[in-house]
Protein backbone atom coordinates (compact mmCIF):
# COMPACT_ATOMS: atom_id res chain seq x y z
CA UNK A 1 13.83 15.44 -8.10
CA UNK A 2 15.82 15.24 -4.95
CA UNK A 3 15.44 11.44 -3.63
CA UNK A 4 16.18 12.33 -0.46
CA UNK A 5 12.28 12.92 -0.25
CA UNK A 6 11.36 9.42 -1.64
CA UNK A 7 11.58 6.05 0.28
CA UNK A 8 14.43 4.28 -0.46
CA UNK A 9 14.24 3.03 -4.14
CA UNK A 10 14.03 -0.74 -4.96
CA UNK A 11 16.31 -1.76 -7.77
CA UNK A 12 15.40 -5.27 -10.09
CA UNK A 13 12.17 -6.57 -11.05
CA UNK A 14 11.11 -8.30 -7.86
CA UNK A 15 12.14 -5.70 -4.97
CA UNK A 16 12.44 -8.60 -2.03
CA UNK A 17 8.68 -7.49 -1.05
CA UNK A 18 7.85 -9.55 1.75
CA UNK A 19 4.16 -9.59 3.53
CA UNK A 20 4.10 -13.10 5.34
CA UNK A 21 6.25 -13.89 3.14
CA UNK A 22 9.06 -12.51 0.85
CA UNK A 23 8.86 -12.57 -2.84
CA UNK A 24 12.56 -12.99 -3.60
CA UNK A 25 14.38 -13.49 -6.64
CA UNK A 26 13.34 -11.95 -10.38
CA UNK A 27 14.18 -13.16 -13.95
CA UNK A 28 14.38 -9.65 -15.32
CA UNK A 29 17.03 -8.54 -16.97
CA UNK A 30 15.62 -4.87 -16.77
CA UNK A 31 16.17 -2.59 -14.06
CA UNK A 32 13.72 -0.22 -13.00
CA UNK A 33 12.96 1.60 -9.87
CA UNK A 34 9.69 1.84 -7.42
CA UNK A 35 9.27 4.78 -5.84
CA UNK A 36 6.85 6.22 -3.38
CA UNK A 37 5.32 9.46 -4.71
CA UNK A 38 5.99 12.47 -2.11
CA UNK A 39 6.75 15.38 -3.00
CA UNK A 40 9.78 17.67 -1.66
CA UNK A 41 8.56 21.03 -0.45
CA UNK A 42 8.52 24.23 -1.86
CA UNK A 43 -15.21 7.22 7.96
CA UNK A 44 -16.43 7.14 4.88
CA UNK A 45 -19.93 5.91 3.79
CA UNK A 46 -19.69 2.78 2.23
CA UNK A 47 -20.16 3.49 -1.57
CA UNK A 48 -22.97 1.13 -3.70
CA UNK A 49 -20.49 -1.67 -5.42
CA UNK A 50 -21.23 -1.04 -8.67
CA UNK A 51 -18.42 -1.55 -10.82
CA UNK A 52 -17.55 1.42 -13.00
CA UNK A 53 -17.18 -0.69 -16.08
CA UNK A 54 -20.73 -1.53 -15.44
CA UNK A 55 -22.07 2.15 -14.91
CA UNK A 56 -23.63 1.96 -18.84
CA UNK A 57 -22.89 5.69 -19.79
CA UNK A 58 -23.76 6.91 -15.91
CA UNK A 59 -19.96 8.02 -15.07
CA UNK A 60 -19.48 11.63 -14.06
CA UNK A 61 -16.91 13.57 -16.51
CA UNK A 62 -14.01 14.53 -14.87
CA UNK A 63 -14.62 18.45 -14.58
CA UNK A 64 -17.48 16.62 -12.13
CA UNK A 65 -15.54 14.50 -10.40
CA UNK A 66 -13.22 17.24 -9.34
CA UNK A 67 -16.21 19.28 -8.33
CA UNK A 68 -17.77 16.67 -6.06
CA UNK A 69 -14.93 15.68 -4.81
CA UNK A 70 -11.51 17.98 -4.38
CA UNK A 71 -13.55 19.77 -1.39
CA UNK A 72 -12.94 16.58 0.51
CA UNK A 73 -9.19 16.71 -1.14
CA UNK A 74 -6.63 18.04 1.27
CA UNK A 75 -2.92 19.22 0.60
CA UNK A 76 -0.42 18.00 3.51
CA UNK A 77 2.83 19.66 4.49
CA UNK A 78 5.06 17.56 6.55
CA UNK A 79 8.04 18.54 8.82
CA UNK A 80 10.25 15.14 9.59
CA UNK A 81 13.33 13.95 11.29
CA UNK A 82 15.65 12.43 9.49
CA UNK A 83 17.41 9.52 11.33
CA UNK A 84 21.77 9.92 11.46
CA UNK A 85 24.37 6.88 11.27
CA UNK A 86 27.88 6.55 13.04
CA UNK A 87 29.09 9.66 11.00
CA UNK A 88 26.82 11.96 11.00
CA UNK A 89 23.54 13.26 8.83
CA UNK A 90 19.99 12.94 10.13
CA UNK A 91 18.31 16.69 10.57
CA UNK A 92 14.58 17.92 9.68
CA UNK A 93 13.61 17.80 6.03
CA UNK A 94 10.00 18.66 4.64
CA UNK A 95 8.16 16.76 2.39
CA UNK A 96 4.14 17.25 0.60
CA UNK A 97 1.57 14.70 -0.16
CA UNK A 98 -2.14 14.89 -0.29
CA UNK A 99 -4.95 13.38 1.99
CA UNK A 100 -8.66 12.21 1.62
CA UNK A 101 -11.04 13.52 4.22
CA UNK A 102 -12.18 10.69 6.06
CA UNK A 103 -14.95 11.58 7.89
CA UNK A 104 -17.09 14.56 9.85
CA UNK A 105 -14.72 13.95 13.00
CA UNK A 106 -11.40 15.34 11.84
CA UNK A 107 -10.06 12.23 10.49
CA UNK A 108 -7.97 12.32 7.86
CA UNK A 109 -6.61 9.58 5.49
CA UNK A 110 -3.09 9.44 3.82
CA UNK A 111 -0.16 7.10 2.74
CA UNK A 112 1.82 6.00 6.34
CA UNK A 113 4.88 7.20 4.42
CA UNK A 114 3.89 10.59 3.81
CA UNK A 115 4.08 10.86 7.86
CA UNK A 116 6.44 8.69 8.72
CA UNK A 117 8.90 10.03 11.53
CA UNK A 118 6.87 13.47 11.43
CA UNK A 119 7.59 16.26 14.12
CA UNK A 120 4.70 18.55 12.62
CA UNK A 121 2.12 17.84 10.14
CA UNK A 122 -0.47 20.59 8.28
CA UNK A 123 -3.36 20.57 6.64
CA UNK A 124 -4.06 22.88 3.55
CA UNK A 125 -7.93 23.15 2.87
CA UNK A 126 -9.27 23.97 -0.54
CA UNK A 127 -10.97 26.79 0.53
CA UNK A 128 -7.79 28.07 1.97
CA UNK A 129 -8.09 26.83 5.77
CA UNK A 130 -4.94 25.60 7.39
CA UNK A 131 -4.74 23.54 10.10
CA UNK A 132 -2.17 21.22 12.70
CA UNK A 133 -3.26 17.71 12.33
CA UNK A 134 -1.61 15.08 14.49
CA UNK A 135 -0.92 11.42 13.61
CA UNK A 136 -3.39 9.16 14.68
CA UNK A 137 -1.74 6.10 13.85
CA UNK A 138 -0.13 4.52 11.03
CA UNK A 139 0.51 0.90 9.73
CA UNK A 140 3.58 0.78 7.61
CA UNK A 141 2.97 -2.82 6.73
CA UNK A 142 -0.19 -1.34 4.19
CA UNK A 143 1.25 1.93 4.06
CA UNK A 144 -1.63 3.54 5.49
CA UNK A 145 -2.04 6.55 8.01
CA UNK A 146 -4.67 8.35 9.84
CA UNK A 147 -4.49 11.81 10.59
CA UNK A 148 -6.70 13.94 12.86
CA UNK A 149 -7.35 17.74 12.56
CA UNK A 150 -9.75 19.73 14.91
CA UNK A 151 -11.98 21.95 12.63
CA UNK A 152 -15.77 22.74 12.26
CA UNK A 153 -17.65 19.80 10.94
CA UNK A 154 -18.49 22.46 8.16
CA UNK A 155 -14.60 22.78 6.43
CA UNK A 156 -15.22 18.81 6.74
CA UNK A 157 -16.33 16.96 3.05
CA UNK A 158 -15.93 12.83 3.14
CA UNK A 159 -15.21 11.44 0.25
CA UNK A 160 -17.02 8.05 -0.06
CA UNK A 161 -14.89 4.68 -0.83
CA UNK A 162 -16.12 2.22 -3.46
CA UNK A 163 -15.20 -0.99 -3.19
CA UNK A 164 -12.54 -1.75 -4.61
CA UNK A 165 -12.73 -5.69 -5.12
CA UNK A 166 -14.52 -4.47 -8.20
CA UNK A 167 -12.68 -2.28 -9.87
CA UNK A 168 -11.86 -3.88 -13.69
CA UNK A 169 -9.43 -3.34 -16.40
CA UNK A 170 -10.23 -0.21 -18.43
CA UNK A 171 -12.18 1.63 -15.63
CA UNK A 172 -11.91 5.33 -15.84
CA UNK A 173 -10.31 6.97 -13.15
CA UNK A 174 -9.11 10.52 -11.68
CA UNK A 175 -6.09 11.38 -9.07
CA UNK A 176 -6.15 14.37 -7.55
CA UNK A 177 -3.16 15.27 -5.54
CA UNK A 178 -0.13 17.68 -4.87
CA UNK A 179 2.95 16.43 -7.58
CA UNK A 180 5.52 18.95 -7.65
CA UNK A 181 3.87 21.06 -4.64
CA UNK A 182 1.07 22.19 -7.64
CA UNK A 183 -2.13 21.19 -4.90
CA UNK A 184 -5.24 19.94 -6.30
CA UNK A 185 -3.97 18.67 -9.48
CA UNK A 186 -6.24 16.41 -11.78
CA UNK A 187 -5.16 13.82 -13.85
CA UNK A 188 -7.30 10.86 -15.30
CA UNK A 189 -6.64 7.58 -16.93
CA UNK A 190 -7.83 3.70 -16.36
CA UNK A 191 -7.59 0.81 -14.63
CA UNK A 192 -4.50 -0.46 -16.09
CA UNK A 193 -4.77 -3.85 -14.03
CA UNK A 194 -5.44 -5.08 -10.99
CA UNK A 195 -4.42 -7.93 -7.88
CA UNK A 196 -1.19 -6.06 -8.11
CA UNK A 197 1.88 -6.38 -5.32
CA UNK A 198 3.74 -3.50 -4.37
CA UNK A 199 6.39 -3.04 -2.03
CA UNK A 200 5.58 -1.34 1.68
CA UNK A 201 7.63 0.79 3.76
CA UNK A 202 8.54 -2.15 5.84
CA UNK A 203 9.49 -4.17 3.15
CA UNK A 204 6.49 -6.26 3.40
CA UNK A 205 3.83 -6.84 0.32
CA UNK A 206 0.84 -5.02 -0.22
CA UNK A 207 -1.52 -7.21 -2.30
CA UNK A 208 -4.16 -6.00 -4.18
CA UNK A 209 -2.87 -2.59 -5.62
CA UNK A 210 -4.58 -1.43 -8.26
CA UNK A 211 -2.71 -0.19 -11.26
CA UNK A 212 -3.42 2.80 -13.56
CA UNK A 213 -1.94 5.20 -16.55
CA UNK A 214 -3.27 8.15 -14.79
CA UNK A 215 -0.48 10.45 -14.34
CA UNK A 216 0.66 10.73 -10.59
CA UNK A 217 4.17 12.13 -9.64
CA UNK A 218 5.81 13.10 -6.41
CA UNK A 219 3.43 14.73 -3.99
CA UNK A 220 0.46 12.69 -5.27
CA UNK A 221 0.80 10.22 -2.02
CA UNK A 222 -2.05 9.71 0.02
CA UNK A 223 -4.50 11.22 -2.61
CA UNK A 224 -7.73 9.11 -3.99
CA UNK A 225 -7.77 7.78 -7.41
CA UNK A 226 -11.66 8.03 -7.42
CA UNK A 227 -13.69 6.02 -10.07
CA UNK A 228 -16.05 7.43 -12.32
CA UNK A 229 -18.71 7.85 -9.42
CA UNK A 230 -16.54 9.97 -7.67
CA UNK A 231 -15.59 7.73 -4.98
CA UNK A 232 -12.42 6.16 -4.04
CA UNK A 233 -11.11 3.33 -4.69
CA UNK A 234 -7.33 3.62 -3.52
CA UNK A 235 -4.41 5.97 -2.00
CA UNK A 236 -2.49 6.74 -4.62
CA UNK A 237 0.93 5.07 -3.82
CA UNK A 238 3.91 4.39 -5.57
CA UNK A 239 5.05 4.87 -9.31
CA UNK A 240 7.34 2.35 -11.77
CA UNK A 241 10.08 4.37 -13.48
CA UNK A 242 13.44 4.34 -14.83
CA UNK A 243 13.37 8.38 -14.14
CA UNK A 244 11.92 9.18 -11.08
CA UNK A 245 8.85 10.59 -12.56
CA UNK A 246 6.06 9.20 -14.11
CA UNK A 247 6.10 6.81 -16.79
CA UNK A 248 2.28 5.70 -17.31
CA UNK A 249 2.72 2.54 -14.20
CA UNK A 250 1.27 3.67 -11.31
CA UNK A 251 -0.48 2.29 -8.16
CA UNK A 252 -2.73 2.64 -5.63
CA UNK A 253 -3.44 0.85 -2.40
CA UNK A 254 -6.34 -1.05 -2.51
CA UNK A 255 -9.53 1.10 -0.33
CA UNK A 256 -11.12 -1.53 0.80
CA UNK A 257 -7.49 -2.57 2.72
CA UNK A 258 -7.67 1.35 3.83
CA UNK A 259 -10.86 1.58 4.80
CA UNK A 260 -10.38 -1.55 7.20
CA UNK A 261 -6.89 -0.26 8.37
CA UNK A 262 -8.37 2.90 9.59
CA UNK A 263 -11.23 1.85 10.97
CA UNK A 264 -9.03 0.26 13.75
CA UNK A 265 -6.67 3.07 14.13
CA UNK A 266 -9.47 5.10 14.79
CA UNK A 267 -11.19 2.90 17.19
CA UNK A 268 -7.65 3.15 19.52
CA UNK A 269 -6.98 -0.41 18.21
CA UNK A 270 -3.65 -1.86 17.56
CA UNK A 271 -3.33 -3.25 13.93
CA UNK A 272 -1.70 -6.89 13.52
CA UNK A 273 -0.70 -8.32 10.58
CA UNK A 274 -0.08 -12.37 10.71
CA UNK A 275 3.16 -13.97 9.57
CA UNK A 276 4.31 -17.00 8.49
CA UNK A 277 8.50 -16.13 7.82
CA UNK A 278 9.50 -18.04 4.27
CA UNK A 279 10.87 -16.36 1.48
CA UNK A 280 9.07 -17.27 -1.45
CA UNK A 281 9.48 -17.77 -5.32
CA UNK A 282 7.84 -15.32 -7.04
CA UNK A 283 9.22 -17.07 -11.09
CA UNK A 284 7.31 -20.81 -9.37
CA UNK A 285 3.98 -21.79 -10.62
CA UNK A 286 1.71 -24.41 -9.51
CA UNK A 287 1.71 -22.78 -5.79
CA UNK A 288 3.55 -21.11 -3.38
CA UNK A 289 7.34 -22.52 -3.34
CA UNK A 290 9.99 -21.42 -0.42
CA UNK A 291 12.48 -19.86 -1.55
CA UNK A 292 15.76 -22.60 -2.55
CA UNK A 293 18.20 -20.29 -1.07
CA UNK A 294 19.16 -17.15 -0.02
CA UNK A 295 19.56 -13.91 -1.91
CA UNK A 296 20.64 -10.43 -1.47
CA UNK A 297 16.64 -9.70 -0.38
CA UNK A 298 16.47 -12.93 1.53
CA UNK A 299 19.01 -14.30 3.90
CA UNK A 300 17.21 -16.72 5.12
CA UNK A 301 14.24 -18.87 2.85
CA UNK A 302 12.83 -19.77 6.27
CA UNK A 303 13.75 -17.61 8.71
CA UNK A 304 15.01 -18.40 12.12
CA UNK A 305 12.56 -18.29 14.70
CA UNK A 306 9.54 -18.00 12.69
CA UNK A 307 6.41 -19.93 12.67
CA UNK A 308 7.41 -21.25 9.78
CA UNK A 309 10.67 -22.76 11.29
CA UNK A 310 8.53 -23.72 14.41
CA UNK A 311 6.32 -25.74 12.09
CA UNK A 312 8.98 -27.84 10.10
CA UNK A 313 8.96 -25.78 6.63
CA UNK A 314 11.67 -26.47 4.31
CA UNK A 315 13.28 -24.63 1.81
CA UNK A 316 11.84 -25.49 -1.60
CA UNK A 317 8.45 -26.43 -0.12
CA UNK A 318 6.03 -26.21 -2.99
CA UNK A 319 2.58 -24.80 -0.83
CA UNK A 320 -0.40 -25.85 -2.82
CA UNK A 321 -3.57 -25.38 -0.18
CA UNK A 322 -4.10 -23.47 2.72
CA UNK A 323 -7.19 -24.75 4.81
CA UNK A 324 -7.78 -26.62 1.92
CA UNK A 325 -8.31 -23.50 -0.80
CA UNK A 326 -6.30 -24.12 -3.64
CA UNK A 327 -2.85 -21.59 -3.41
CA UNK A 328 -1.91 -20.75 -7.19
CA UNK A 329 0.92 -18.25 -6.30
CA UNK A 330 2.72 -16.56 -4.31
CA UNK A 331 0.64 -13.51 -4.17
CA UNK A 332 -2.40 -15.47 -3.64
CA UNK A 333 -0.54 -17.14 -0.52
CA UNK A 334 0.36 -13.88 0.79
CA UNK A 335 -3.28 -12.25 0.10
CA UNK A 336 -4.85 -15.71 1.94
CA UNK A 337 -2.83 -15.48 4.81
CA UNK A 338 -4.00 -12.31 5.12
CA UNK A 339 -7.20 -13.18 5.99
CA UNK A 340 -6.68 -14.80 8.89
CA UNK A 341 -5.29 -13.36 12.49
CA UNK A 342 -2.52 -13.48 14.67
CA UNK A 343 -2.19 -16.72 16.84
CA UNK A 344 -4.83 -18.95 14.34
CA UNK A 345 -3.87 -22.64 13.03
CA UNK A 346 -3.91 -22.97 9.47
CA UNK A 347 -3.08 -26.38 7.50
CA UNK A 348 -0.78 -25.45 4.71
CA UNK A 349 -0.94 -28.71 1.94
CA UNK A 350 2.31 -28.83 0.28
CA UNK A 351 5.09 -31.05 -1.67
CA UNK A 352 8.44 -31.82 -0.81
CA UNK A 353 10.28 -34.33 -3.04
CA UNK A 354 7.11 -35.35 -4.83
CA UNK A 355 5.30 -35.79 -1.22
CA UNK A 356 2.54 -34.55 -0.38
CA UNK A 357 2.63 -33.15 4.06
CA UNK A 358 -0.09 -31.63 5.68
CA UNK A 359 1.56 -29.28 8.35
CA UNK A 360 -0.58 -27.40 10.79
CA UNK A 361 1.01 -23.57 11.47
CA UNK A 362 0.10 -21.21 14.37
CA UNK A 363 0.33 -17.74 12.52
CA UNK A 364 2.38 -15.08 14.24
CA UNK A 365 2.20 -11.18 14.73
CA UNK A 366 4.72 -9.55 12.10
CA UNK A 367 6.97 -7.95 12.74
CA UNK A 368 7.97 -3.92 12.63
CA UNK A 369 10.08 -4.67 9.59
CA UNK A 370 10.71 -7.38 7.42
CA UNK A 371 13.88 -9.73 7.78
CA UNK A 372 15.95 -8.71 4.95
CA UNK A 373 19.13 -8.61 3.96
C-alpha cells in the first residue's frame, strides 16, 4: 500500500485526538497505527429507529442489502494537490473512496478526507454513468463532506440513514465500498462496539464511532456500513492495524453526526464546532482531568488563549459536571460539550486539591486544526 494515499498515521495507543479537548497520553505499551481508508488509484429520509438487534428475524440477507442498496452506492475518483515544504515535493496525486447518495438533488455524501485539497472530483455510477461532482463543503473536524453532481433525478437512489444512537453490540452489518480500486465491494460483519473515539483529520475527536469486524480496506472511505434494514448507520472511516490493511477493528462515523453535518453544508451554512482548549487524561477516571503536563501530542494542558485559560482552568483539574450532568470521562466531556454552541456559558463542577469550584466558561469556535505539538 503506498501511504502516501493515507492521512498521516497516528503511532501509540492514544493518538493526541483532541475535539474540545485533547486526549493525551496512553498506557500502552503496544504500538499500532490508525489509518484512514482511501484507496490509491488504479437528504436522506429519516429511517424508523428500530434497533437491528431488535428486528426478531426481520433483517434482510446480505445478497438483499446489496440489491436495495449499492444503486445508491457511488465509486469516487479524486485528483488532489499535494502541499510542498522548503525543499521541494507537493504535485497532484489521485486517490479512490466511495460515496452514499444523499438525496434526489445531486448531493452526495463522503468522508471530508477523501476530498480534501481536491482539484477534480468524479463520480462512477453503478450503472456505469460518470459524472464531475464538485465539493460542497466539508468539515474536517467530523470528517465529513458533501459532494454535489448534476444528473437526472432518475441515476439518483438515496440511501436512508438509521439512527445510529441505537445501533448495539452484535448488530449485523454490510460495507460496501471501493478497497483496492475493486468498486462495489461487499463485506459484512457486526457491531463490534460502540461510543467509540477516533481521531479526525484535524486532529480533533470524533465521538461516537461505531466499531465493526466487517472487513473495510483502503478505498472503503466514505461508504455506508448499512444495518440489516439496509440503511446507514455510518461512513465507513478509519481502520486499526499494525499492517496497513485490515485487521478485523474498523470504524465508522456515527450517521446521525453525518446526517446533521450535511444538513448545514447543504443549507449554505457554516459548521461550528465549540471549544473549550485543555488537554485531557484519557488513563483518569472519576471525570474529566486536564492534562498534568505536556506531551509530545500536547504542549500545552491548557492552552494559551483558550476559553479555558480565559476561565481560570488549571492543569490537573479533575471536571466532574457540566451544567450539572454528571461527566464520567473524557469522552463523555468531549461528546457533552458537543452539544452545546459556540459563544454559550456552561458551568463546569470540578476538583482541584480536594476542592470542589464551580467555574462558568463561554465556549469558543474551534479552531481549523487542533493545537498540537
Amino acid at each position: 500500500m503506498n501511504l502516501k494515499t493515507l492521512l498521516p498515521a497516528l503511532a501509540g495507543a492514544a493518538a493526541g485526538a483532541i475535539v474540545a479537548a485533547v486526549i493525551a497520553g496512553g498506557s500502552s505499551s503496544s504500538t499500532h497505527t490508525v489509518t484512514t481508508v482511501m484507496s490509491s488509484a488504479g437528504a436522506g429520509a429519516p429511517a424508523a429507529s428500530i434497533p437491528t438487534s431488535l428486528n426478531k428475524g426481520q433483517g434482510l440477507t446480505i445478497n438483499q442489502i446489496y440489491r436495495k442498496t449499492s444503486p445508491g452506492v457511488v465509486d469516487i475518483t479524486v485528483t488532489s494537490q499535494q502541499p510542498g515544504s522548503l525543499f521541494g515535493g507537493g504535485g497532484q496525486s489521485e486517490g479512490e473512496g466511495a460515496g452514499v447518495v444523499y438525496d434526489k438533488k445531486g448531493d452526495i455524501l463522503t468522508d471530508q478526507h477523501v476530498v480534501a485539497n481536491a482539484t477534480s472530483v468524479e463520480v462512477h455510477f453503478q450503472n456505469g454513468v460518470n459524472a464531475k461532482a464538485r465539493v460542497l463543503g466539508q468539515d474536517a473536524s467530523t470528517d465529513v463532506a458533501v459532494i454535489h453532481v448534476d444528473v437526472p433525478a432518475s441515476e439518483l437512489h438515496p440511501i436512508a440513514f438509521a439512527n445510529s444512537d441505537e445501533a448495539q453490540v452484535g448488530d449485523p452489518v454490510v460495507a460496501i465500498g471501493s478497497p483496492f480500486s475493486q468498486p462495489e465491494t461487499v463485506t459484512s460483519g457486526i457491531v463490534s462496539q460502540v461510543g467509540r473515539s477516533i481521531t479526525a483529520p484535524n486532529n480533533f475527536q470524533i465521538t461516537g464511532a461505531i466499531q465493526t469486524d466487517a472487513p473495510i480496506n483502503p478505498g472503503n472511505s466514505g461508504g455506508p456500513l448499512l444495518d440489516a434494514a439496509g440503511q446507514v448507520l455510518g461512513l465507513n472511516d478509519q481502520i486499526e492495524t499494525n499492517s496497513n490493511q485490515n485487521s478485523g477493528v474498523g470504524f465508522a462515523t456515527p450517521g446521525n453526526t453525518d446526517q446533521q453535518v450535511a444538513n448545514t453544508i447543504i443549507a449554505g451554512k457554516q459548521v461550528k464546532h465549540s471549544y473549550v482548549g485543555v488537554c485531557l487524561n484519557s488513563a483518569a477516571s472519576g471525570g474529566a482531568q486536564i492534562a498534568t503536563r505536556p506531551d509530545s501530542t500536547c504542549p500545552t494542558p491548557v492552552v494559551p488563549g483558550s476559553p479555558a485559560a480565559q476561565a481560570g482552568l488549571e492543569p490537573g483539574d479533575l471536571i466532574t459536571q457540566i451544567n450539572g450532568k454528571a461527566i464520567s470521562s473524557s469522552n463523555a466531556f468531549i461528546a457533552t460539550v458537543a452539544n452545546y454552541s459556540p459563544g454559550q456559558t456552561i458551568t463546569l463542577t470540578l476538583k482541584r486539591n480536594d476542592v470542589t469550584h464551580h467555574i462558568k466558561l463561554k465556549l469558543g469556535t474551534r479552531p481549523a486544526t487542533a493545537p498540537t505539538g
